[in-house]
PDB file of N, CA and C in Angstrom:
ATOM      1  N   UNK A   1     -71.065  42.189  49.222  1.00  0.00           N
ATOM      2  CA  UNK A   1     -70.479  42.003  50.541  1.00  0.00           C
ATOM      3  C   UNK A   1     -71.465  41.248  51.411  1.00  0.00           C
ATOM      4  N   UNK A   2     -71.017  40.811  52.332  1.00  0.00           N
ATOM      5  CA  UNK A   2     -71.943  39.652  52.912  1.00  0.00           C
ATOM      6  C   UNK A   2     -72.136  40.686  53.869  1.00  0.00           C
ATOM      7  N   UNK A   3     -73.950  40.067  54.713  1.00  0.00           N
ATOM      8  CA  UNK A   3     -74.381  40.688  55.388  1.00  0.00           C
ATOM      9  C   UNK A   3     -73.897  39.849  56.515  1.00  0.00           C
ATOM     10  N   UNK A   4     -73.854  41.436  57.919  1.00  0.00           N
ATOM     11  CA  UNK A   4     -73.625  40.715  59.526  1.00  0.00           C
ATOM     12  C   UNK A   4     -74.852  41.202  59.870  1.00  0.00           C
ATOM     13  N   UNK A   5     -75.421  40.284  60.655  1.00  0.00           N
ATOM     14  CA  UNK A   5     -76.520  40.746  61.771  1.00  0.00           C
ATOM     15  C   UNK A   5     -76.158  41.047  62.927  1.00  0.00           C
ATOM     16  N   UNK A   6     -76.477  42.171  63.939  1.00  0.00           N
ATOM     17  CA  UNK A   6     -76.212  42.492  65.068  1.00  0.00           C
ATOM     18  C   UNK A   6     -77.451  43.008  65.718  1.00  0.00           C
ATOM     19  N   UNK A   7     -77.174  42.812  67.226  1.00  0.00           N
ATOM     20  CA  UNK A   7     -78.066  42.820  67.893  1.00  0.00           C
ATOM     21  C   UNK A   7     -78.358  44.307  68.558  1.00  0.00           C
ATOM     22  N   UNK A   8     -79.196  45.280  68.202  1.00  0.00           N
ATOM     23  CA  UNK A   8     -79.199  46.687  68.979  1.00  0.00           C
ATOM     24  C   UNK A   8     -80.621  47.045  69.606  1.00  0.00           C
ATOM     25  N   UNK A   9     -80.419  48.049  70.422  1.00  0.00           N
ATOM     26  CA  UNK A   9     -81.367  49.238  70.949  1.00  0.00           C
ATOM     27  C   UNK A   9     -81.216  50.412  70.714  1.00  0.00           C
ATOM     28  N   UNK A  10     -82.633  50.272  71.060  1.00  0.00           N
ATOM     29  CA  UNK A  10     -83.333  52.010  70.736  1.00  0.00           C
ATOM     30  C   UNK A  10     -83.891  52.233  72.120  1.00  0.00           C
ATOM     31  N   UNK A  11     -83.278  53.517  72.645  1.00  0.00           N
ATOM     32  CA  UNK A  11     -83.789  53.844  73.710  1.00  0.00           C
ATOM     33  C   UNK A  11     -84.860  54.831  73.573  1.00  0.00           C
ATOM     34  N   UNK A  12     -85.653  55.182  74.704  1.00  0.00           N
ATOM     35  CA  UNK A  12     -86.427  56.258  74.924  1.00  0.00           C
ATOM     36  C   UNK A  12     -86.617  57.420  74.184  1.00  0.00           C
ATOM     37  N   UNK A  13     -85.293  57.918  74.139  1.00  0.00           N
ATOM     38  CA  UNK A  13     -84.718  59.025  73.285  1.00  0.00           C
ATOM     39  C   UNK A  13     -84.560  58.890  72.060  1.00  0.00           C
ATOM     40  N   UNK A  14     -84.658  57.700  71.855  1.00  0.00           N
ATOM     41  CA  UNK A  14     -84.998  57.297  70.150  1.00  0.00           C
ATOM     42  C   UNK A  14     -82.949  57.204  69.607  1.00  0.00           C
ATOM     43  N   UNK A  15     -82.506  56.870  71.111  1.00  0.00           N
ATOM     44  CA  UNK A  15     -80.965  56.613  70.422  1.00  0.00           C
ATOM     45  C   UNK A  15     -80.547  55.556  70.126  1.00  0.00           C
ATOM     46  N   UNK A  16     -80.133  55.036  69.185  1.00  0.00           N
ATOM     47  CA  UNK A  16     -79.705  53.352  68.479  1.00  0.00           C
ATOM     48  C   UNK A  16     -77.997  53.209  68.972  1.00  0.00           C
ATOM     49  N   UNK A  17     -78.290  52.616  69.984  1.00  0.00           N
ATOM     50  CA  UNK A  17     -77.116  51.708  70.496  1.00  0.00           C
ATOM     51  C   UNK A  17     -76.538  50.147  70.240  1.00  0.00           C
ATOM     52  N   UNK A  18     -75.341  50.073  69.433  1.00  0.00           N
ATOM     53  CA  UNK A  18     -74.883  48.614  68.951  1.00  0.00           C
ATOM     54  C   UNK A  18     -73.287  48.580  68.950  1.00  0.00           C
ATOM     55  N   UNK A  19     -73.244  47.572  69.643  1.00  0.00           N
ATOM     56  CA  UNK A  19     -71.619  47.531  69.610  1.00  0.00           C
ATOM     57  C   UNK A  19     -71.354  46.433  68.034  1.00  0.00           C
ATOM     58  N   UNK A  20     -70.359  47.595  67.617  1.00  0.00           N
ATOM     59  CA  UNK A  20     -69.588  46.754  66.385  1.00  0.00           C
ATOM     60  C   UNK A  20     -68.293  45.530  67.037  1.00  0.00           C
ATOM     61  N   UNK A  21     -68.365  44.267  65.823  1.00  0.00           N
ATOM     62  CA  UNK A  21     -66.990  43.324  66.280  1.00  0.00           C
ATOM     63  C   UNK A  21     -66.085  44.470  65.708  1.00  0.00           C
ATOM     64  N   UNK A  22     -64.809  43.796  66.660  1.00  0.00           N
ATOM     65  CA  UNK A  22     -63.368  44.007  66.132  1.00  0.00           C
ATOM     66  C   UNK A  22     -63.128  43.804  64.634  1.00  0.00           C
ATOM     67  N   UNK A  23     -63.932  43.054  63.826  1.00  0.00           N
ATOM     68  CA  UNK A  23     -63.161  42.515  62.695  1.00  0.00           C
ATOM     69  C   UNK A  23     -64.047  42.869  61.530  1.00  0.00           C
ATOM     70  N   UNK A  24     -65.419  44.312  62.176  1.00  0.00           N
ATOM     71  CA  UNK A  24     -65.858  44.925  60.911  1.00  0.00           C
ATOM     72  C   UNK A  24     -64.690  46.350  60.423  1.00  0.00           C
ATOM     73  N   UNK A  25     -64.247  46.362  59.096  1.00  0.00           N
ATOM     74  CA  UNK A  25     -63.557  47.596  58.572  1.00  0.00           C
ATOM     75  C   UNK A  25     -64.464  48.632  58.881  1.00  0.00           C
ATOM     76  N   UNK A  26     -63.144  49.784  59.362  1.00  0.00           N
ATOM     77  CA  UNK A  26     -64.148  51.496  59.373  1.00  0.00           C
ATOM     78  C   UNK A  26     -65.006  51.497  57.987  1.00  0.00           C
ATOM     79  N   UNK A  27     -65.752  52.452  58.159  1.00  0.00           N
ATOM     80  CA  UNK A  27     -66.106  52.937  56.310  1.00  0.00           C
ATOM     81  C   UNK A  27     -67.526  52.666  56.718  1.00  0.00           C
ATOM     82  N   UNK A  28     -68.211  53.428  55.574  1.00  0.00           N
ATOM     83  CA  UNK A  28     -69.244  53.696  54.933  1.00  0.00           C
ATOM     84  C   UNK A  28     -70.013  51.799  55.187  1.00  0.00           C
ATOM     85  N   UNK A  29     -71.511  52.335  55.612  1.00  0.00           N
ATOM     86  CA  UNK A  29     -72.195  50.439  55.846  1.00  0.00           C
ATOM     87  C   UNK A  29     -73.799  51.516  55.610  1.00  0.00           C
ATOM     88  N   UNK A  30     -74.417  50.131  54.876  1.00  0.00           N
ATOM     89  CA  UNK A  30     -75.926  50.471  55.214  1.00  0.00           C
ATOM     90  C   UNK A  30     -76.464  49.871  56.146  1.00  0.00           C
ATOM     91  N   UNK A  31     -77.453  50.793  57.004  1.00  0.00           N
ATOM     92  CA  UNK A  31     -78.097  49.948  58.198  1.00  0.00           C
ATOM     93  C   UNK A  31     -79.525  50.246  57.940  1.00  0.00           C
ATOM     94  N   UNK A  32     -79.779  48.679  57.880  1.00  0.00           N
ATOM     95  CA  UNK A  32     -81.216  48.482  57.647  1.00  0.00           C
ATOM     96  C   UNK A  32     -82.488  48.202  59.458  1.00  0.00           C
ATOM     97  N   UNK A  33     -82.851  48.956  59.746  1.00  0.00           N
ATOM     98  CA  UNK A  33     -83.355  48.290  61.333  1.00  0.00           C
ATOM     99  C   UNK A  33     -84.736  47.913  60.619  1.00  0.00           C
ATOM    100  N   UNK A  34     -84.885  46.692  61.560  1.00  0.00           N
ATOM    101  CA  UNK A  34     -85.922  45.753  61.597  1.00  0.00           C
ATOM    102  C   UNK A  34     -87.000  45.611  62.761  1.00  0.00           C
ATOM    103  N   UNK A  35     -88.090  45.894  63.326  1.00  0.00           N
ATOM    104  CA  UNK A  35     -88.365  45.757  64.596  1.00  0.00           C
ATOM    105  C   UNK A  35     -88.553  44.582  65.079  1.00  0.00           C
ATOM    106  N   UNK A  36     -88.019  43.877  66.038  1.00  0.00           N
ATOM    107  CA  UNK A  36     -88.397  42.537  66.444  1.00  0.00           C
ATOM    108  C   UNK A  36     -89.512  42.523  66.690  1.00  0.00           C
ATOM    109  N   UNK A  37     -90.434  41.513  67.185  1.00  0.00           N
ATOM    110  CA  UNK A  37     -91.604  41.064  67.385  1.00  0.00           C
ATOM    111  C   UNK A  37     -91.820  41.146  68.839  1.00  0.00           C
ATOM    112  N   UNK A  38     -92.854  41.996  69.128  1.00  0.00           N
ATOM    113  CA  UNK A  38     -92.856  41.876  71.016  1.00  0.00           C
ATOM    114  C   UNK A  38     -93.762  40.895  71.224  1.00  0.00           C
ATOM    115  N   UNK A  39     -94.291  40.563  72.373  1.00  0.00           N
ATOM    116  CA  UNK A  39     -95.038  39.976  73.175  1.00  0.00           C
ATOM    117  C   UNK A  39     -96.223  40.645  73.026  1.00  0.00           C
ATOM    118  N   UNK A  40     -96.190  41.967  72.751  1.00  0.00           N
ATOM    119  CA  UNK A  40     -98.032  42.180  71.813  1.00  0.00           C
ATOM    120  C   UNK A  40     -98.212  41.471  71.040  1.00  0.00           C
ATOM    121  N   UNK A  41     -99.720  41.452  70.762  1.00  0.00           N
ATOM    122  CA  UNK A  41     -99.955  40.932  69.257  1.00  0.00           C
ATOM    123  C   UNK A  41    -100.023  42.312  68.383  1.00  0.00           C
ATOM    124  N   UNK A  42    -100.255  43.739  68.950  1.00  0.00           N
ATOM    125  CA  UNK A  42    -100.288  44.643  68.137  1.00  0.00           C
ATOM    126  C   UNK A  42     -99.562  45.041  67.632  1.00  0.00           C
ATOM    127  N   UNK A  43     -99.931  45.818  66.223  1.00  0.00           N
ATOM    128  CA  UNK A  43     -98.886  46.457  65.405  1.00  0.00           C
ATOM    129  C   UNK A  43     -98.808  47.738  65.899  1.00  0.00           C
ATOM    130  N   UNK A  44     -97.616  48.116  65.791  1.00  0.00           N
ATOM    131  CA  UNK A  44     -97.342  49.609  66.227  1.00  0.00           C
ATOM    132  C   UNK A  44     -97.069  49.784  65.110  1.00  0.00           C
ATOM    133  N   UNK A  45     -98.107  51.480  65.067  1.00  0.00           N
ATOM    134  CA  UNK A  45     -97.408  52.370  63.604  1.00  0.00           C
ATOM    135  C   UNK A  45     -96.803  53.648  64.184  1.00  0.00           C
ATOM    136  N   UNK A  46     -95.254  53.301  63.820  1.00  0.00           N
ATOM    137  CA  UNK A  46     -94.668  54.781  64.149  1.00  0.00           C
ATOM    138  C   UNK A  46     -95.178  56.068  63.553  1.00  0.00           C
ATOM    139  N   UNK A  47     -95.228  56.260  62.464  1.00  0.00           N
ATOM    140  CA  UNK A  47     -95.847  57.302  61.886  1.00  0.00           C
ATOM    141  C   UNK A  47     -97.153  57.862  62.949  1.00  0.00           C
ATOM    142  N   UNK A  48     -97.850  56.758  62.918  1.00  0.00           N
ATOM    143  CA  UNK A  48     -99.374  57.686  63.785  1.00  0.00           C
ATOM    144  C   UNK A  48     -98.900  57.562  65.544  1.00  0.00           C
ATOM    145  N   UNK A  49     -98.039  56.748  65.847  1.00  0.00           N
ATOM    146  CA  UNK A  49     -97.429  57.325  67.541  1.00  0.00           C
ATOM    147  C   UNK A  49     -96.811  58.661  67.257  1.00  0.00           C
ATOM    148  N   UNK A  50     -95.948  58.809  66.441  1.00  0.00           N
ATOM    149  CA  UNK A  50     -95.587  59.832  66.474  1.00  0.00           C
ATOM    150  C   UNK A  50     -96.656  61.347  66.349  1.00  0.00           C
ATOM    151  N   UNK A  51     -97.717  61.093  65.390  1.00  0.00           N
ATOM    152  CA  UNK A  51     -98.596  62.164  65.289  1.00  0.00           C
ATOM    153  C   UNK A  51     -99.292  62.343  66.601  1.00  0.00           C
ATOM    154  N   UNK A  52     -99.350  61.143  67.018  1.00  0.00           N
ATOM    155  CA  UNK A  52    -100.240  61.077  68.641  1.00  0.00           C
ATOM    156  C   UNK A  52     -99.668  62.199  69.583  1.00  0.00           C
ATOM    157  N   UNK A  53     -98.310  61.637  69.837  1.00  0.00           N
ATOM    158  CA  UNK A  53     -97.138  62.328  70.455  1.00  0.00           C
ATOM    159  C   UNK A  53     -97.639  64.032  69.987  1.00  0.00           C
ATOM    160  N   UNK A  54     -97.190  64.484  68.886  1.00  0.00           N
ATOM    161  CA  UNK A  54     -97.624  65.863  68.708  1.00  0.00           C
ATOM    162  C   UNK A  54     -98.862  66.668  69.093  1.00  0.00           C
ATOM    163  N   UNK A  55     -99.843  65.629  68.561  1.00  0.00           N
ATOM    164  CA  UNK A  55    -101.508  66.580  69.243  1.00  0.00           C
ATOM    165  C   UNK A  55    -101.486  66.310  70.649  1.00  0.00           C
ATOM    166  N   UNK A  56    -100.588  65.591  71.126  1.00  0.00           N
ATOM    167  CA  UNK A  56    -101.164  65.656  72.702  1.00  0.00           C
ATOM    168  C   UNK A  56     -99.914  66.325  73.465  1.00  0.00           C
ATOM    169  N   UNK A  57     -99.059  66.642  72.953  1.00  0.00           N
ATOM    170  CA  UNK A  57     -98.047  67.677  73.459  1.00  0.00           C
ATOM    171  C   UNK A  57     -98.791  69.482  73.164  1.00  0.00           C
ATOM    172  N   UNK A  58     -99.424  69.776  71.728  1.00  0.00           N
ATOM    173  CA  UNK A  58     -99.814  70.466  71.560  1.00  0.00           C
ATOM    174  C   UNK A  58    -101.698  70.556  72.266  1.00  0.00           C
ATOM    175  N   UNK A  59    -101.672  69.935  73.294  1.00  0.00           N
ATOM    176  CA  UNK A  59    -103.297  69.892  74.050  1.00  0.00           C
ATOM    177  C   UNK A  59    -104.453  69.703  72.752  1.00  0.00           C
ATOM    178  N   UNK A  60    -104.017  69.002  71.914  1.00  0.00           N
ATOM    179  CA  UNK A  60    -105.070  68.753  70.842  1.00  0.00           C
ATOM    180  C   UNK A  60    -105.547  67.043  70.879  1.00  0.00           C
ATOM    181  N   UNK A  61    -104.813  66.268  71.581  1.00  0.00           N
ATOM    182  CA  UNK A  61    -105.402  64.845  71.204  1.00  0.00           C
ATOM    183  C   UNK A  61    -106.817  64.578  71.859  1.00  0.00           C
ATOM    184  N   UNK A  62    -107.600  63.859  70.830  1.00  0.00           N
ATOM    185  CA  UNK A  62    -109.068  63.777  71.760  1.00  0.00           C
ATOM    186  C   UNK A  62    -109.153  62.358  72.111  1.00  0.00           C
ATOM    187  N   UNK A  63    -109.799  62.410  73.166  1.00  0.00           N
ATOM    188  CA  UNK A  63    -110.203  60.965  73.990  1.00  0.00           C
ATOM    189  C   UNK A  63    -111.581  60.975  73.553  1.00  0.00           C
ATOM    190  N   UNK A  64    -112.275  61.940  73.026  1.00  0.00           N
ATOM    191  CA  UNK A  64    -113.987  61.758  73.230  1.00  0.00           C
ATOM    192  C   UNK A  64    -114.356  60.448  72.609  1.00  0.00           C
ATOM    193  N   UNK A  65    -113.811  59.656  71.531  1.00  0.00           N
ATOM    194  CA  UNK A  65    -114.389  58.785  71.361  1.00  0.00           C
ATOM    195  C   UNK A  65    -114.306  57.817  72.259  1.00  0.00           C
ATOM    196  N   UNK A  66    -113.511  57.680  73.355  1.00  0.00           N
ATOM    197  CA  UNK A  66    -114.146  56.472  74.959  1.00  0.00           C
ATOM    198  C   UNK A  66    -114.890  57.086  75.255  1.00  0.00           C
ATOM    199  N   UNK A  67    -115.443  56.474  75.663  1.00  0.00           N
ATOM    200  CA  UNK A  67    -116.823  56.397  77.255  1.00  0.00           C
ATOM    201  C   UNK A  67    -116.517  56.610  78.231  1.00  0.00           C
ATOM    202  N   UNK A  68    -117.134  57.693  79.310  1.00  0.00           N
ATOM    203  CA  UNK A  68    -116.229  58.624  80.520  1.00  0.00           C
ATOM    204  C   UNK A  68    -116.377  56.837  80.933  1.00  0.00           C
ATOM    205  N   UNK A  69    -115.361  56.807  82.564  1.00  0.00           N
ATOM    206  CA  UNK A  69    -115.323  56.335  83.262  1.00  0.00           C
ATOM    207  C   UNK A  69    -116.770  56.045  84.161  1.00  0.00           C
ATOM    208  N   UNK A  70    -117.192  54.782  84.060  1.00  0.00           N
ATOM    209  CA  UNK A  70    -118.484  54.518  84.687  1.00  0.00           C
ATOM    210  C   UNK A  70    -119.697  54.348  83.879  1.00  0.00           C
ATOM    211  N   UNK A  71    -119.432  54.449  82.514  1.00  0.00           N
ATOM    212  CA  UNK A  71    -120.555  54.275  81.686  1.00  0.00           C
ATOM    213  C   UNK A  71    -120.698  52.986  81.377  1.00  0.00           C
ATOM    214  N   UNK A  72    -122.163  52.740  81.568  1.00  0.00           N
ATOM    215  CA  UNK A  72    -122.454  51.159  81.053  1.00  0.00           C
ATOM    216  C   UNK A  72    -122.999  51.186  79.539  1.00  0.00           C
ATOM    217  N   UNK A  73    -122.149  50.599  78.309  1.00  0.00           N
ATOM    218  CA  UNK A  73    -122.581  50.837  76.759  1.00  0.00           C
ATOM    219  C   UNK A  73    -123.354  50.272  76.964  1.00  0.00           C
ATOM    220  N   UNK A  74    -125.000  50.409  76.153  1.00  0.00           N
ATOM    221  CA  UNK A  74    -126.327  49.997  75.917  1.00  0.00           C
ATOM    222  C   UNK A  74    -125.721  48.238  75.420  1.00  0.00           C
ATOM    223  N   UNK A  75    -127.090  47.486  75.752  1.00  0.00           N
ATOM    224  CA  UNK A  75    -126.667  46.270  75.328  1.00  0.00           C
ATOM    225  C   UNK A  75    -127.217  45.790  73.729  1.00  0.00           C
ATOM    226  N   UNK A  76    -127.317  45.069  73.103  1.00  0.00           N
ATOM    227  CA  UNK A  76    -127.480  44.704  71.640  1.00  0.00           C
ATOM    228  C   UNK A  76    -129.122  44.828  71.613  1.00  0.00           C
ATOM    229  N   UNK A  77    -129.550  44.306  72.629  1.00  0.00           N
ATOM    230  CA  UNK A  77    -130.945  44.297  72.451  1.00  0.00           C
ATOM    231  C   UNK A  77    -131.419  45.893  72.406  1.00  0.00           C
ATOM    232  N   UNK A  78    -131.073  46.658  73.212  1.00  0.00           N
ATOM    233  CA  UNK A  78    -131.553  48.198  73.877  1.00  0.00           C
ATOM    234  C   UNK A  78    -131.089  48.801  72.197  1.00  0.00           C
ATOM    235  N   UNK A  79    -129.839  48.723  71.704  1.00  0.00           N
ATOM    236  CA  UNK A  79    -129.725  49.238  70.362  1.00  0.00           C
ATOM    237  C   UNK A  79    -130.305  48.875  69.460  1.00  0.00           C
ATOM    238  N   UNK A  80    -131.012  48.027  69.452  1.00  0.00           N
ATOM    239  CA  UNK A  80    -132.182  47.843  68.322  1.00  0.00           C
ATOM    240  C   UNK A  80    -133.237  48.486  68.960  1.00  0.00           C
ATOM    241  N   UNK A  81    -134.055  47.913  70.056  1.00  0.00           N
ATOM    242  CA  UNK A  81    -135.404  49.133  70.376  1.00  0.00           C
ATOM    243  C   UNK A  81    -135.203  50.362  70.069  1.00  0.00           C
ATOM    244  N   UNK A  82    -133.709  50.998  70.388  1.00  0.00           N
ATOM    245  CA  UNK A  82    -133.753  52.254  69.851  1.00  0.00           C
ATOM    246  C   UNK A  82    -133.713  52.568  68.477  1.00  0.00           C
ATOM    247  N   UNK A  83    -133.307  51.886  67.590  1.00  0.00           N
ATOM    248  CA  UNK A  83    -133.911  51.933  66.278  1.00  0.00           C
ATOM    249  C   UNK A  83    -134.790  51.675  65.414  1.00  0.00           C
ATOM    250  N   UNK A  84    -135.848  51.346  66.428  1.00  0.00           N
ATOM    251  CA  UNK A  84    -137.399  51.284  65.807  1.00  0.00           C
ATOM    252  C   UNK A  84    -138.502  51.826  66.400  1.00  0.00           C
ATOM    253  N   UNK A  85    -138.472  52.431  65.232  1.00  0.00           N
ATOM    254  CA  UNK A  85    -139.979  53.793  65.082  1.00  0.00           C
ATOM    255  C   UNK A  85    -140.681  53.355  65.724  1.00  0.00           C
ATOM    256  N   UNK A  86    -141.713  53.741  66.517  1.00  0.00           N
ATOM    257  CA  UNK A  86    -142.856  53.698  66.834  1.00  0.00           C
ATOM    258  C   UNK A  86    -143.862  54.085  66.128  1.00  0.00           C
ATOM    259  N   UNK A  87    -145.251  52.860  66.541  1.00  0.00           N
ATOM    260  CA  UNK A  87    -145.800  52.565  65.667  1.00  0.00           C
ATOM    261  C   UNK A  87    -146.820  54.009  65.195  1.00  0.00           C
ATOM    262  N   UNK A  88    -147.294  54.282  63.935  1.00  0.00           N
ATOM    263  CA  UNK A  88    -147.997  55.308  63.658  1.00  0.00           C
ATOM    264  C   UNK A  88    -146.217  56.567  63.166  1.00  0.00           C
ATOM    265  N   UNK A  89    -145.380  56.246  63.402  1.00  0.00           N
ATOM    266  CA  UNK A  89    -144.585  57.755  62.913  1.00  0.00           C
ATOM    267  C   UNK A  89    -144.051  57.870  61.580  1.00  0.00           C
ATOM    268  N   UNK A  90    -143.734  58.675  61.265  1.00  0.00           N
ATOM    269  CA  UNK A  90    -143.728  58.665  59.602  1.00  0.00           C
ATOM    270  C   UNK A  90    -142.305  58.070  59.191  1.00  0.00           C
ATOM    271  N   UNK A  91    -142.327  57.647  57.927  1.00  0.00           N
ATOM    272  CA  UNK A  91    -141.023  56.617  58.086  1.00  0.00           C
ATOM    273  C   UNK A  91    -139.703  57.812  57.776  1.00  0.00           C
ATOM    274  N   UNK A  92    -138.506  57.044  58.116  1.00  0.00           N
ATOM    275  CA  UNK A  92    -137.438  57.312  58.134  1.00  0.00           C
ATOM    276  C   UNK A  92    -136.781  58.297  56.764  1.00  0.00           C
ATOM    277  N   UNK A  93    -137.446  57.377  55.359  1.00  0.00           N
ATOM    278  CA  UNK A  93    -137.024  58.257  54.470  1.00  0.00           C
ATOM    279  C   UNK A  93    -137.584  59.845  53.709  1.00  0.00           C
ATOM    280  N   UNK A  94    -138.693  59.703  55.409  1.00  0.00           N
ATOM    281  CA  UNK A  94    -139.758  61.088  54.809  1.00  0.00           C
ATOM    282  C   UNK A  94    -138.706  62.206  55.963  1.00  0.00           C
ATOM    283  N   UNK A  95    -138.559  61.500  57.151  1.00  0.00           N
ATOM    284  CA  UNK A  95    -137.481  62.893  57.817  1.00  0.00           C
ATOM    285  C   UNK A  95    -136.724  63.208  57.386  1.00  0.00           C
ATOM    286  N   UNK A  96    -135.657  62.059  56.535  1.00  0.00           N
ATOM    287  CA  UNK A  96    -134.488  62.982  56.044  1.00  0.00           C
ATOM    288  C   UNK A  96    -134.802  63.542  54.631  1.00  0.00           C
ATOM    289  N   UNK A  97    -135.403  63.223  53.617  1.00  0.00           N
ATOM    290  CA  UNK A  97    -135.379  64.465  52.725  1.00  0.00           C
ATOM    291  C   UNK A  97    -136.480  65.780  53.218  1.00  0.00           C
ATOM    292  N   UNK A  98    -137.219  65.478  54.504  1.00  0.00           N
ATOM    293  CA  UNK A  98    -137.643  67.178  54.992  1.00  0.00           C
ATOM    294  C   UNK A  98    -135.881  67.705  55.901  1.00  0.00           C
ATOM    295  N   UNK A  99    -135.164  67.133  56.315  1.00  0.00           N
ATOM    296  CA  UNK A  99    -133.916  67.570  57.044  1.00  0.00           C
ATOM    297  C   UNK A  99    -133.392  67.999  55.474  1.00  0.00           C
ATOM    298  N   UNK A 100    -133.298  67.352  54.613  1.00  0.00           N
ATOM    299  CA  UNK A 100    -132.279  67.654  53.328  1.00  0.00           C
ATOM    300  C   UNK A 100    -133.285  68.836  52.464  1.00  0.00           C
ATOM    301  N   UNK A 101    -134.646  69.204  53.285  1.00  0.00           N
ATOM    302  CA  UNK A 101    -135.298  69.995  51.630  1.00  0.00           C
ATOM    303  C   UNK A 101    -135.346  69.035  50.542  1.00  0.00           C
ATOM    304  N   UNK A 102    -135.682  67.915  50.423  1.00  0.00           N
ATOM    305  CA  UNK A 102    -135.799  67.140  49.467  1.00  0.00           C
ATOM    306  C   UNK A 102    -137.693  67.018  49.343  1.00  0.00           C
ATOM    307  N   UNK A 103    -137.913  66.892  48.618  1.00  0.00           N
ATOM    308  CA  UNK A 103    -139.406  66.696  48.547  1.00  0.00           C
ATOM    309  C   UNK A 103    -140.115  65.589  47.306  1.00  0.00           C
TER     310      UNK A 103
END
């Protein structure tokens, strides 16, 4: 059977609204939905909006990974000084096997 394309919405409520022509027969049809392309460039994944939706209805979604409001992130340079030892300290792979009991 040949395919018709028609044009629908999905509202808020997640209800799929489409007016059928006059000249499709009652009966049994498969409906395939497609999402058009918005004006984002992002992909939306329903699956993980939807999980979003749940932990944050249930007071579980976390924000901690942003930065409160007003924080200035360190700049490229400041994150490297902070990753180098000062001079005279014992190197890196002697703290972590004393953190691991490694010897």
């Amino acid at each position: 059977m040949a395919a018709i394309r028609l044009s629908a919405i999905i509202t808020e409520d997640r209800q799929l609204i489409v007016q059928v022509p006059e000249n499709i027969p009652a009966g049994p049809v498969e409906l395939v939905i497609r999402l058009l392309e918005t004006s984002s460039s992002e992909v939306i994944n329903l699956a993980l909006e939807a999980a979003r939706a749940k932990f944050a209805a249930a007071g579980m979604l976390s924000h901690a990974h942003r930065l409160p409001d007003g924080v200035i992130p360190p700049t490229e340079e400041e994150m490297l000084r902070a990753g180098i030892l000062p001079p005279g300290a014992r190197p890196s792979e002697e703290l972590i096997n004393e953190d691991r009991d490694e010897r």
